[in-house]
PDB file of N, CA and C in Angstrom:
ATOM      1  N   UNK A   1       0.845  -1.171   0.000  1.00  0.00           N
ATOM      2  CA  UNK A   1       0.000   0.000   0.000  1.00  0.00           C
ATOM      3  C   UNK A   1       0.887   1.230   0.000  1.00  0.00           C
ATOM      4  N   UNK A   2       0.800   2.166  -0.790  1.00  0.00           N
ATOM      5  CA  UNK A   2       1.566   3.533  -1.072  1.00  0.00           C
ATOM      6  C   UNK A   2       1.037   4.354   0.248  1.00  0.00           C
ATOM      7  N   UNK A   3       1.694   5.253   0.332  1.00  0.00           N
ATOM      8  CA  UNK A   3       1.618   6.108   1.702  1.00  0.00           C
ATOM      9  C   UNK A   3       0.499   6.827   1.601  1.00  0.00           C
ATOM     10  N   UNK A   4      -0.202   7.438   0.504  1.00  0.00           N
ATOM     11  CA  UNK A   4      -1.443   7.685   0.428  1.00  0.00           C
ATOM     12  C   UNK A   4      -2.137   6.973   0.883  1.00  0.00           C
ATOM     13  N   UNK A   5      -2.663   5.665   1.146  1.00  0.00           N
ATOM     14  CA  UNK A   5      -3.586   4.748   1.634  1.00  0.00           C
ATOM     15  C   UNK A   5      -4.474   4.155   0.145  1.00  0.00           C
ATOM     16  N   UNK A   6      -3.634   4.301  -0.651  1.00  0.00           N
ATOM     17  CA  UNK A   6      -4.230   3.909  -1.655  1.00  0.00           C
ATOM     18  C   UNK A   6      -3.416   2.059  -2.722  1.00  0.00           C
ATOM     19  N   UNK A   7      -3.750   1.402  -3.112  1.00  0.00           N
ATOM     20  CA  UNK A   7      -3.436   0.347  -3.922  1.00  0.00           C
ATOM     21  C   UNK A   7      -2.677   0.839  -4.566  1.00  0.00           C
ATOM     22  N   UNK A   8      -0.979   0.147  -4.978  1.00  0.00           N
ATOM     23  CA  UNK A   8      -0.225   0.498  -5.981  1.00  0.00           C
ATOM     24  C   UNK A   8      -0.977   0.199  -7.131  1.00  0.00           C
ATOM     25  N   UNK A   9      -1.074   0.935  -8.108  1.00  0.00           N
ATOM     26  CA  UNK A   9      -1.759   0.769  -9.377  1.00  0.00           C
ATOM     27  C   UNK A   9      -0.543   0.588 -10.679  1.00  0.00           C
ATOM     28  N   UNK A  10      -0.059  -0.993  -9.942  1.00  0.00           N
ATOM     29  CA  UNK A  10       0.294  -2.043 -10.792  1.00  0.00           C
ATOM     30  C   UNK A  10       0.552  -3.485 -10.537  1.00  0.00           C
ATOM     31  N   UNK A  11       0.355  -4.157 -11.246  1.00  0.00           N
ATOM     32  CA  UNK A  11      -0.081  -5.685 -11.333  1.00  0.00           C
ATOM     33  C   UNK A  11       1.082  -5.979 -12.151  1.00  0.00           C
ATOM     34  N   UNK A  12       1.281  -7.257 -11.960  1.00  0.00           N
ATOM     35  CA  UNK A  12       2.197  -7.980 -12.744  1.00  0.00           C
ATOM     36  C   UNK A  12       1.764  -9.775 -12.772  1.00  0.00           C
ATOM     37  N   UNK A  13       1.675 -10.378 -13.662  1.00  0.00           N
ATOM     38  CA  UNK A  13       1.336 -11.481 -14.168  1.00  0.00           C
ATOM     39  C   UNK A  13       2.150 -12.364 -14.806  1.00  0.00           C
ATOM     40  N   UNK A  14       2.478 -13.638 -14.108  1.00  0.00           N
ATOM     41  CA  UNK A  14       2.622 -14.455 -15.018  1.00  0.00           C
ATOM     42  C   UNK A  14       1.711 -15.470 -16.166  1.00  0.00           C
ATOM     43  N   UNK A  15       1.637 -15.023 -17.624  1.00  0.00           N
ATOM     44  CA  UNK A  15       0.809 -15.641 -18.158  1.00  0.00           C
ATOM     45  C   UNK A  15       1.268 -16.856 -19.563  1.00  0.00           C
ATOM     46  N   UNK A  16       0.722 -17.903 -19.667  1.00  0.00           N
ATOM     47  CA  UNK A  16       1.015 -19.016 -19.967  1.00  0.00           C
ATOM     48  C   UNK A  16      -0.159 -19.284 -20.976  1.00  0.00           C
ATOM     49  N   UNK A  17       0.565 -19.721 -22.244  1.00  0.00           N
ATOM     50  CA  UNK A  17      -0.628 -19.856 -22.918  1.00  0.00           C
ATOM     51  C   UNK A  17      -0.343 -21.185 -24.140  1.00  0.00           C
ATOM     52  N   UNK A  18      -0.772 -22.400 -24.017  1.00  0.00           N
ATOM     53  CA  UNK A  18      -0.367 -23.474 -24.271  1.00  0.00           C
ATOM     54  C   UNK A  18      -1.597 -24.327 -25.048  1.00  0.00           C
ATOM     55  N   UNK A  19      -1.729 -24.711 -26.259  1.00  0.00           N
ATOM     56  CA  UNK A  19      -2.516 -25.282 -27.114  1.00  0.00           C
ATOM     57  C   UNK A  19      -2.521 -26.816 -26.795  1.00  0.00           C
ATOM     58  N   UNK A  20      -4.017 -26.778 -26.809  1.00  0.00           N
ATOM     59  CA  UNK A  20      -4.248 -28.599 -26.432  1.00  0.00           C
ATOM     60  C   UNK A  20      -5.070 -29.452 -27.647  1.00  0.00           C
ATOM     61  N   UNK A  21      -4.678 -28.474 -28.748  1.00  0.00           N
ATOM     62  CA  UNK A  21      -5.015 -29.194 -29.711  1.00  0.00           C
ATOM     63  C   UNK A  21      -5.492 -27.944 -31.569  1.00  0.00           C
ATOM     64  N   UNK A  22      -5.678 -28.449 -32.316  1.00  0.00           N
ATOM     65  CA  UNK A  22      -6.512 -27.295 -32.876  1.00  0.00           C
ATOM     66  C   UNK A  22      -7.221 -26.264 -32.346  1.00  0.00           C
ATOM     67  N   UNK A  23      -7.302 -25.248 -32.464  1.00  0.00           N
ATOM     68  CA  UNK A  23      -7.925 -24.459 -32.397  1.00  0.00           C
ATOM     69  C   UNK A  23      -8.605 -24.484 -30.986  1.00  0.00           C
ATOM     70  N   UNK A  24      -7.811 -25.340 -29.939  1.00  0.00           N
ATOM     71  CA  UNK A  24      -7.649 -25.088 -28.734  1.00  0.00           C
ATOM     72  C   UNK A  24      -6.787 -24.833 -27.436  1.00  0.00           C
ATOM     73  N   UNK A  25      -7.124 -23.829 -27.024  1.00  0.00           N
ATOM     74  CA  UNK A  25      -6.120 -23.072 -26.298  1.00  0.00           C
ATOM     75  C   UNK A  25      -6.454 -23.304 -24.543  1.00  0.00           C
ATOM     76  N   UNK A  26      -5.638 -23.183 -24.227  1.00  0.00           N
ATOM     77  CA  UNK A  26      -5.464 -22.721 -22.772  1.00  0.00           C
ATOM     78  C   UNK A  26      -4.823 -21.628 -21.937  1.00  0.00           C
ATOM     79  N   UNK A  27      -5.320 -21.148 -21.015  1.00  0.00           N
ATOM     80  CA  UNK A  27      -4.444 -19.815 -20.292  1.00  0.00           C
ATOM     81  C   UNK A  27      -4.046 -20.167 -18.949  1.00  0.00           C
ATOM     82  N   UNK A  28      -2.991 -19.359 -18.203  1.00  0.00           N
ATOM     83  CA  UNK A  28      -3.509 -19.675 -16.835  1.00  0.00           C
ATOM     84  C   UNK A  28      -2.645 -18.137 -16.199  1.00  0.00           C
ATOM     85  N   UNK A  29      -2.773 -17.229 -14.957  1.00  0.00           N
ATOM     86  CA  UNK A  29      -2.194 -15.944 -14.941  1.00  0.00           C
ATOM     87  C   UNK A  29      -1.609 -16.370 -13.252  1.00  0.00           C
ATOM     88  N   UNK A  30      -0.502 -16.176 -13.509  1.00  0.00           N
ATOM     89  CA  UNK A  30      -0.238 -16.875 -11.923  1.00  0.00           C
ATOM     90  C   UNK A  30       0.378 -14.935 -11.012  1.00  0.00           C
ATOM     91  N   UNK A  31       0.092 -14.805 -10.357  1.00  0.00           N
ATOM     92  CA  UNK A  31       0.963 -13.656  -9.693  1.00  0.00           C
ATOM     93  C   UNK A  31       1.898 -13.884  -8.859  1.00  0.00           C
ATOM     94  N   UNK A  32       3.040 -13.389  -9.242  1.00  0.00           N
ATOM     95  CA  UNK A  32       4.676 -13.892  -9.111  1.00  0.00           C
ATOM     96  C   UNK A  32       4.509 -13.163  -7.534  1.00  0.00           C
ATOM     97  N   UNK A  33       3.982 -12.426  -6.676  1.00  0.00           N
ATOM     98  CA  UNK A  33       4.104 -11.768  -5.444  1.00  0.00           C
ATOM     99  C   UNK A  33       3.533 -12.981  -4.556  1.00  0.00           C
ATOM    100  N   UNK A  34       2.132 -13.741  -4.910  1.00  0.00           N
ATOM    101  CA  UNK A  34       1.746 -14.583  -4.228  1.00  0.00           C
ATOM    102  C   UNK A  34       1.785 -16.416  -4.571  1.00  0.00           C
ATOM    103  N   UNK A  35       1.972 -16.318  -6.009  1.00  0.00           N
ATOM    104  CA  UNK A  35       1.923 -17.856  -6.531  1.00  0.00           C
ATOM    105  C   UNK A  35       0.282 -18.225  -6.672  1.00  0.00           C
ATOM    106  N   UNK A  36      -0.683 -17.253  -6.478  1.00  0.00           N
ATOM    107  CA  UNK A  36      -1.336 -17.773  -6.453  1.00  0.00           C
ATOM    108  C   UNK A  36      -2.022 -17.683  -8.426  1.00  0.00           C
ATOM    109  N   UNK A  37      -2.130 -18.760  -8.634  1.00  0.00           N
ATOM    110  CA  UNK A  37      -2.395 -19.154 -10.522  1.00  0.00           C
ATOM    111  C   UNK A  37      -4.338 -19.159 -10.389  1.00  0.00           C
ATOM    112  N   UNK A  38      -4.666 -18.974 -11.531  1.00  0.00           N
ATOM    113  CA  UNK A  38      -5.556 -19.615 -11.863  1.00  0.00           C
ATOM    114  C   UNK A  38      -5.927 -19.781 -13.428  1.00  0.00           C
ATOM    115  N   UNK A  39      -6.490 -20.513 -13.937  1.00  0.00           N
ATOM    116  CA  UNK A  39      -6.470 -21.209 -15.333  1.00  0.00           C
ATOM    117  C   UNK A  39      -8.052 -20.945 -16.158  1.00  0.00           C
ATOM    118  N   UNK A  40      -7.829 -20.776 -17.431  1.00  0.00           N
ATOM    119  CA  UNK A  40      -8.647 -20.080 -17.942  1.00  0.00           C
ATOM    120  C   UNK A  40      -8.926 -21.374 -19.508  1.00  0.00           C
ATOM    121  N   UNK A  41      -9.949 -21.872 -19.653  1.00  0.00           N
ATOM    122  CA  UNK A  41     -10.214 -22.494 -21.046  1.00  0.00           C
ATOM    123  C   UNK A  41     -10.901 -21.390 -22.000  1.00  0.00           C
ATOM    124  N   UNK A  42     -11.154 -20.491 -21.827  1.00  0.00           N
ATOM    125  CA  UNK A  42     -11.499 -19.541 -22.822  1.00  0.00           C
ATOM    126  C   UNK A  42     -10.863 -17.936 -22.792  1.00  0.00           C
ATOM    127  N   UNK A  43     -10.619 -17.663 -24.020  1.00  0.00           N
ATOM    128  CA  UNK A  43      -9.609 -16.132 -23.549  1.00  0.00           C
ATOM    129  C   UNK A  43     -10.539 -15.173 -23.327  1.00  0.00           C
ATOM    130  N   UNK A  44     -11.925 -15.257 -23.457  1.00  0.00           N
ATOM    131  CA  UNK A  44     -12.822 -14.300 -22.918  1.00  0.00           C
ATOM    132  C   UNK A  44     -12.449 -14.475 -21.789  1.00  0.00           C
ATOM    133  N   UNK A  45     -12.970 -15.218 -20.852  1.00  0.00           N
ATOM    134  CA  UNK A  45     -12.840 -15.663 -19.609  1.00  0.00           C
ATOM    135  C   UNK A  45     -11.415 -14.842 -18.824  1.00  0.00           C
ATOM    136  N   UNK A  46     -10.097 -14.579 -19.738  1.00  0.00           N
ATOM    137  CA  UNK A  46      -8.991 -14.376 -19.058  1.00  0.00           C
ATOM    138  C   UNK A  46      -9.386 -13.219 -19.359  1.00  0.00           C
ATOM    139  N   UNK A  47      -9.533 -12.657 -19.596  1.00  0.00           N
ATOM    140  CA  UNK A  47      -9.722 -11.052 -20.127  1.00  0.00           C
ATOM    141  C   UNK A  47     -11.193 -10.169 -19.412  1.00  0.00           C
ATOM    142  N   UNK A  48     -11.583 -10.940 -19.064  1.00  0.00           N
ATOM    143  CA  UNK A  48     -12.592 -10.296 -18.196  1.00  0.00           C
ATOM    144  C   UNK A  48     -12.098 -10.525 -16.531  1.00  0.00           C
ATOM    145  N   UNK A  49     -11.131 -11.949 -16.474  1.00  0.00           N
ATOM    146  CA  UNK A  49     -10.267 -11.624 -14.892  1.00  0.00           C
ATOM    147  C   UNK A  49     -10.063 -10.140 -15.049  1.00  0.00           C
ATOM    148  N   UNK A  50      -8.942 -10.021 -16.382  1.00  0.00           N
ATOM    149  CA  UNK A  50      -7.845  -8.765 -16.359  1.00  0.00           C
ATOM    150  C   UNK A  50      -8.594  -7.760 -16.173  1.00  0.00           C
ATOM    151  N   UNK A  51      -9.878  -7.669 -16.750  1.00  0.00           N
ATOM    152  CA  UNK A  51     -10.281  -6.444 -16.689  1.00  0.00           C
ATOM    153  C   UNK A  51     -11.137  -6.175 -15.414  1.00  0.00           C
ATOM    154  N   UNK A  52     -11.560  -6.903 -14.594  1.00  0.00           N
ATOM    155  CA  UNK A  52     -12.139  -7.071 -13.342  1.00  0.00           C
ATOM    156  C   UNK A  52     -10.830  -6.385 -12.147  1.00  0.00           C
ATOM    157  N   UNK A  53     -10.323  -7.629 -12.178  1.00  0.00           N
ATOM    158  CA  UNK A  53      -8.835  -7.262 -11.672  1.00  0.00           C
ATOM    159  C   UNK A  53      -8.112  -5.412 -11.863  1.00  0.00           C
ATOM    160  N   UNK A  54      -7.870  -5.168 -12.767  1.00  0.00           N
ATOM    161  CA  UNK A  54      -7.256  -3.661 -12.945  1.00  0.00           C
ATOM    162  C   UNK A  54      -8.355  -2.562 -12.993  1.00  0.00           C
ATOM    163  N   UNK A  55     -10.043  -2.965 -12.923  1.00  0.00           N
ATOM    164  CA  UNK A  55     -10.562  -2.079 -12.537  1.00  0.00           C
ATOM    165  C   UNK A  55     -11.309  -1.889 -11.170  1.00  0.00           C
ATOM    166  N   UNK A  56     -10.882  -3.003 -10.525  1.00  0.00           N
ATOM    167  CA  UNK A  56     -11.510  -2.932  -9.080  1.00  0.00           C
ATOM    168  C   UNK A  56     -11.355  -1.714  -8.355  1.00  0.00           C
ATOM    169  N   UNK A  57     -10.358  -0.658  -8.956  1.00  0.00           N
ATOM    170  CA  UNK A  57     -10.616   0.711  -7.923  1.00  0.00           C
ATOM    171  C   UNK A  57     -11.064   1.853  -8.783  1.00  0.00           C
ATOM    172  N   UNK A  58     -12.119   1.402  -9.786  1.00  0.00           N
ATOM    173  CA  UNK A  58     -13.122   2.164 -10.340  1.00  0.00           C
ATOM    174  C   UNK A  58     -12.817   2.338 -11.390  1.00  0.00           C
ATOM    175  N   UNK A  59     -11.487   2.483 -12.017  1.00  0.00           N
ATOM    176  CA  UNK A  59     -11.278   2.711 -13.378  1.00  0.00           C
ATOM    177  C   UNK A  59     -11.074   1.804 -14.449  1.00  0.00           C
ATOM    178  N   UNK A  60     -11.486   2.713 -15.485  1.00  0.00           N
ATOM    179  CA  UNK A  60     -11.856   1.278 -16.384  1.00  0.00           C
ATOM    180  C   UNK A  60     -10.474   0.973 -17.141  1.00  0.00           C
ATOM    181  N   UNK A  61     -10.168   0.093 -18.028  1.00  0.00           N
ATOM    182  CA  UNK A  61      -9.713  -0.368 -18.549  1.00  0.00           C
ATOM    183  C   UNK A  61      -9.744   0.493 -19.783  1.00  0.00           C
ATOM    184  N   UNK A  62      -8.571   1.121 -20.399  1.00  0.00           N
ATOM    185  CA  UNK A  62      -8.552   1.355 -21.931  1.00  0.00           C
ATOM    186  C   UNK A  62      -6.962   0.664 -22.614  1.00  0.00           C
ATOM    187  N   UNK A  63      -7.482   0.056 -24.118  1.00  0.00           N
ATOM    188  CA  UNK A  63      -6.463  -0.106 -24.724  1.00  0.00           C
ATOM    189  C   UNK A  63      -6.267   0.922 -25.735  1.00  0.00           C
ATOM    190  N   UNK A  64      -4.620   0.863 -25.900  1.00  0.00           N
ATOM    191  CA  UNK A  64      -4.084   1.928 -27.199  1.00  0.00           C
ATOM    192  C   UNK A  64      -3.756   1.374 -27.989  1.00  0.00           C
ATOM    193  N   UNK A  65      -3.739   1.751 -29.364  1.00  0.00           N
ATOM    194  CA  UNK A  65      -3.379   0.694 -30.289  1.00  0.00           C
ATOM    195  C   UNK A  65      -1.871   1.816 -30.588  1.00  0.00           C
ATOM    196  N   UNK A  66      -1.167   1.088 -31.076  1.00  0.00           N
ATOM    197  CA  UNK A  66       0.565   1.573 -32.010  1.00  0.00           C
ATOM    198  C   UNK A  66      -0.368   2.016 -32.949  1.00  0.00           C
ATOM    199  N   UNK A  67       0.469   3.539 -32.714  1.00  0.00           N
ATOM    200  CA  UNK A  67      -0.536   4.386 -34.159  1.00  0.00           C
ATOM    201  C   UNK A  67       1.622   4.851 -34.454  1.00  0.00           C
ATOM    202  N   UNK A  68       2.300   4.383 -33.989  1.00  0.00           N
ATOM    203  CA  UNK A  68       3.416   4.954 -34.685  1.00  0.00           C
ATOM    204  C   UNK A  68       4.441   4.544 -36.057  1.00  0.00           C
ATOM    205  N   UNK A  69       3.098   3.023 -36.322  1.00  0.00           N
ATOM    206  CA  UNK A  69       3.192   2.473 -37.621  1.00  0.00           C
ATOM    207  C   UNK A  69       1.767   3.085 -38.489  1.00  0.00           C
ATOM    208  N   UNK A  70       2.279   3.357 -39.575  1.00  0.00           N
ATOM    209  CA  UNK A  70       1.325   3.501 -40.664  1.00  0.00           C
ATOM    210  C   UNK A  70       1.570   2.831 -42.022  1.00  0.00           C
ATOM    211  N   UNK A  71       0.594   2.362 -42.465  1.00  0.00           N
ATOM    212  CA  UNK A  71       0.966   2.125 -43.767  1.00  0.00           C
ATOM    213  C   UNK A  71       0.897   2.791 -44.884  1.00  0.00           C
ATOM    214  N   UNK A  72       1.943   3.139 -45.711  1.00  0.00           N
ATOM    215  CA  UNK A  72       1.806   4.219 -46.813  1.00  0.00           C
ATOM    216  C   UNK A  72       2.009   3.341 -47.917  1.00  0.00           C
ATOM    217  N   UNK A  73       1.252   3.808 -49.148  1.00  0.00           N
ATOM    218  CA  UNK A  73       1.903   3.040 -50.276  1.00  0.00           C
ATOM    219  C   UNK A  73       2.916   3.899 -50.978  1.00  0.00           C
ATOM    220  N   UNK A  74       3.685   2.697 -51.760  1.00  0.00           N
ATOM    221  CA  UNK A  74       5.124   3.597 -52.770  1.00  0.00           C
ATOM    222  C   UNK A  74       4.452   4.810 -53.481  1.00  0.00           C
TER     223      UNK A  74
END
């Protein structure tokens, strides 16, 4: 906890992502502070942890996309 009394606002994950066949996948996100894992058969499923997880202190979740590639033609 930061001296404010507030949650460090960062996470770190170990994530594992291992195919059990065609077009089937597996996840699992372990956190390297506690060991504690848990395992995911669908990547919706992991992605709504993540986003549960990093918004539990109200804020939401945004992604950025790399806008510092463009494609130009010759």
């Amino acid at each position: 906890m930061s001296s404010l009394g507030h949650a460090p606002r960062y996470h770190s994950y170990l994530l594992r992502c291992w195919s059990e066949g065609p077009g089937v996948w597996r996840f699992s996100v372990e956190d390297p502070h506690t060991g504690v894992r848990r395992g995911f058969t669908e990547m919706a499923a992991l992605i709504t942890f993540l986003e549960a997880n990093l918004c539990e202190d109200g804020d939401d979740v945004t992604t950025s996309q790399d806008t510092s590639r463009t494609n130009s033609s010759p």
